[in-house]
Protein backbone atom coordinates (compact mmCIF):
# COMPACT_ATOMS: atom_id res chain seq x y z
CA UNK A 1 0.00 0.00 0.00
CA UNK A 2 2.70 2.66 1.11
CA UNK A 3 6.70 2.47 -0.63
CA UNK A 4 8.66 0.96 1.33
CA UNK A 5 11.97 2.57 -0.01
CA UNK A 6 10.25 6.26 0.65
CA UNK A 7 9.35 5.64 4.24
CA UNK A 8 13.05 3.63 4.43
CA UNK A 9 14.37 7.33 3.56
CA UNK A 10 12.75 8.59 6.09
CA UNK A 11 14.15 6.47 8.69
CA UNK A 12 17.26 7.14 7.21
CA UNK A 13 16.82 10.93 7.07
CA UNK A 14 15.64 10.72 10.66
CA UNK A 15 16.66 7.31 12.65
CA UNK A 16 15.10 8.31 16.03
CA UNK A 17 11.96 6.24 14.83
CA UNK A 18 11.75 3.19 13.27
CA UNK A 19 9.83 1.98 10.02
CA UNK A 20 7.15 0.32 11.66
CA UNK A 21 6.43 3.79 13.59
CA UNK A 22 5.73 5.04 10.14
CA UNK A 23 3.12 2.35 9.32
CA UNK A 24 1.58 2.76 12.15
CA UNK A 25 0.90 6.03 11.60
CA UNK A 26 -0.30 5.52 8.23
CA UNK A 27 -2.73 2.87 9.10
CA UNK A 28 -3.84 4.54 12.48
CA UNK A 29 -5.19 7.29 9.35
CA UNK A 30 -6.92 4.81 7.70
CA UNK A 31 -8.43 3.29 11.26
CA UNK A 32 -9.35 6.89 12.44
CA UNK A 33 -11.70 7.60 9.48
CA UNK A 34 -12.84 3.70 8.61
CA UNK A 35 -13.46 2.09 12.36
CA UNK A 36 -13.96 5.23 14.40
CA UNK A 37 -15.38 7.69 12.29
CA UNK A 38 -13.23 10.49 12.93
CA UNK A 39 -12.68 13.10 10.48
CA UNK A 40 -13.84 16.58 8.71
CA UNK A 41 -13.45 18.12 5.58
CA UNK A 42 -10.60 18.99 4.14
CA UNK A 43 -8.05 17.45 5.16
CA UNK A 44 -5.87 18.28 7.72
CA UNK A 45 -3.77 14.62 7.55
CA UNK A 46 -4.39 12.91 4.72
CA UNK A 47 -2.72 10.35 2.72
CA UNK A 48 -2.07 12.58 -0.14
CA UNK A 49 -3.08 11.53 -3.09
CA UNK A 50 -4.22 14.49 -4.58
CA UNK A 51 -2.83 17.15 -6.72
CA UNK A 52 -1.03 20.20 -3.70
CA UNK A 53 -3.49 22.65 -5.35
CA UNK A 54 -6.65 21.11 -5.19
CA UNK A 55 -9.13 22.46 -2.56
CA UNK A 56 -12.36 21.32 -3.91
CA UNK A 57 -15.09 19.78 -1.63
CA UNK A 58 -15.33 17.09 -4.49
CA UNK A 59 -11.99 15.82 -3.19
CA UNK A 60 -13.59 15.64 0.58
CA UNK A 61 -10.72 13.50 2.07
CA UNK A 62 -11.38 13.54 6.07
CA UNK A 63 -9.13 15.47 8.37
CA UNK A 64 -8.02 14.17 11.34
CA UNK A 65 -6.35 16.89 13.83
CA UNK A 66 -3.37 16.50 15.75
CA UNK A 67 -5.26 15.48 19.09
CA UNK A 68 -7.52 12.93 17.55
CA UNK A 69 -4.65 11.23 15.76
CA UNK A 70 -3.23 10.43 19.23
CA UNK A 71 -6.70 8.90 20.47
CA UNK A 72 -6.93 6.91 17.43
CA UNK A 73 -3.13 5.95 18.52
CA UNK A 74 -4.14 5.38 21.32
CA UNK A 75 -7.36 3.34 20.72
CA UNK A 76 -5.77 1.29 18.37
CA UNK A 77 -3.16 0.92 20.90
CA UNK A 78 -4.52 -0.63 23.32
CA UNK A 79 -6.53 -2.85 20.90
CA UNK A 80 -3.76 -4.46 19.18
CA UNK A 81 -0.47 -4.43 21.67
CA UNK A 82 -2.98 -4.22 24.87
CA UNK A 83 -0.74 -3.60 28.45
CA UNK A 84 2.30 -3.75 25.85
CA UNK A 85 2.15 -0.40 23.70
CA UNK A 86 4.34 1.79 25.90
CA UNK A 87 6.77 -1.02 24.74
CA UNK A 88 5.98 -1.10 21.57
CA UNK A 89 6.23 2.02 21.02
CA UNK A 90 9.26 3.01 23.26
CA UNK A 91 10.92 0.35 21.01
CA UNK A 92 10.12 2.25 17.53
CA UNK A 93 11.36 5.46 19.19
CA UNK A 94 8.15 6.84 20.65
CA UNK A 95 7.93 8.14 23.61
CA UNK A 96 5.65 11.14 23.68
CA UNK A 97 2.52 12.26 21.72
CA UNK A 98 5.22 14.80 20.54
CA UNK A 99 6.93 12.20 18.81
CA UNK A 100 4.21 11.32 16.61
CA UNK A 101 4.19 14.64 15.53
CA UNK A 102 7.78 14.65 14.91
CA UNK A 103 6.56 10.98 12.70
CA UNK A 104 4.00 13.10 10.62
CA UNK A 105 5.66 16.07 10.48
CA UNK A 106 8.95 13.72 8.92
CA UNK A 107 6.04 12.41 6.71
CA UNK A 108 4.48 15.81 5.51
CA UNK A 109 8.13 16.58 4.55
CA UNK A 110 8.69 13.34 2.44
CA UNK A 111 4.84 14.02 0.66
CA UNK A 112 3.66 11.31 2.61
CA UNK A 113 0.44 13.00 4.11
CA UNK A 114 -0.86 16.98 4.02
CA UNK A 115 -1.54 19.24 6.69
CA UNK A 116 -4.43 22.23 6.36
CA UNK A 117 -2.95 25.56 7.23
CA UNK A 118 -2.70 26.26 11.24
CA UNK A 119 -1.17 22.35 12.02
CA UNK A 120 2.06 22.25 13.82
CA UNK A 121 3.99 20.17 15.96
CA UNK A 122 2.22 21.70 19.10
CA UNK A 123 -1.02 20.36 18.09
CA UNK A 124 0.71 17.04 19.33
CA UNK A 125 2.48 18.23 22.60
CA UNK A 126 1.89 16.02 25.94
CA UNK A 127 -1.78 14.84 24.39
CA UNK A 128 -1.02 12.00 27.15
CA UNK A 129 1.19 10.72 28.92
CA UNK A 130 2.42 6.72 28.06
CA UNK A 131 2.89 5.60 31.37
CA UNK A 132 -0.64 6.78 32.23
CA UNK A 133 -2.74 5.35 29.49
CA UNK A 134 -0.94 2.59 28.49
CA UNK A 135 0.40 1.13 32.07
CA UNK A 136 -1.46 3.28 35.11
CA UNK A 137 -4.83 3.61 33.36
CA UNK A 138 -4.77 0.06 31.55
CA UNK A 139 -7.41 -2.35 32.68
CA UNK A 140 -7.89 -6.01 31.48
CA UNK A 141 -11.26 -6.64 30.53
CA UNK A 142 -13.04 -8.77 33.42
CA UNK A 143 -15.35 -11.97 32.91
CA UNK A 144 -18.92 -11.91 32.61
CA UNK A 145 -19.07 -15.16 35.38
């Protein structure tokens, strides 16, 4: 679905995160708008596909801010890695919410996804902290019995 050798350069270009810190961005996109429904038009983060100039509502690819990237990170999170993401996650480099933006904003740069005018990097400062969502906050599901 995405190059491989593209987001490879940007792992080279910036080797604080790893590849699969990439995908998971890119597929947290596709999650946000498919399984939870998040999303406006335009598009703030999109997977860009269309032409830089085009601002027609024709083209209405969702946005997805800066804060409800991280929930979607963090619902998917939880979902797929469970009381493991802060691992996961510490392992491909990510630490912070700020780090993801410092993963889409390496992405933006590389043509990867768009921003609308007014994003920046502060739209993903300290969203949450990992040790509180992931490990304090985390709760395994109980039995019905």
């Amino acid at each position: 679905m995405y190059d491989k050798l593209q987001l490879r350069g940007l792992v080279e270009k910036d080797p604080r995160y790893k590849l699969n810190a990439y995908y998971y961005v890119l597929e947290t996109l596709d999650f946000a708008h498919s399984r939870l429904g998040m999303g406006s038009v335009p598009s703030r983060l999109a997977v860009s596909k269309i032409e830089e100039d085009v601002d027609e509502p024709e083209y209405s690819i969702m946005h997805i801010s800066g804060a409800e990237l991280c929930q979607a990170i963090l619902l998917r999170a939880r979902w797929m890695f469970g009381y493991m993401a802060k691992v996961v996650f510490n392992e491909w480099g990510a630490f912070t919410t700020d780090d993801f933006g410092e993963i889409v904003f390496n992405m933006v740069e590389a043509g990867k996804i768009r921003l609308a005018k007014g994003e920046g990097k502060d739209d993903f400062h300290n969203v949450y902290d990992f040790q509180t969502v992931f490990c304090d906050d985390f709760h395994f599901p109980q039995n019905a019995s």
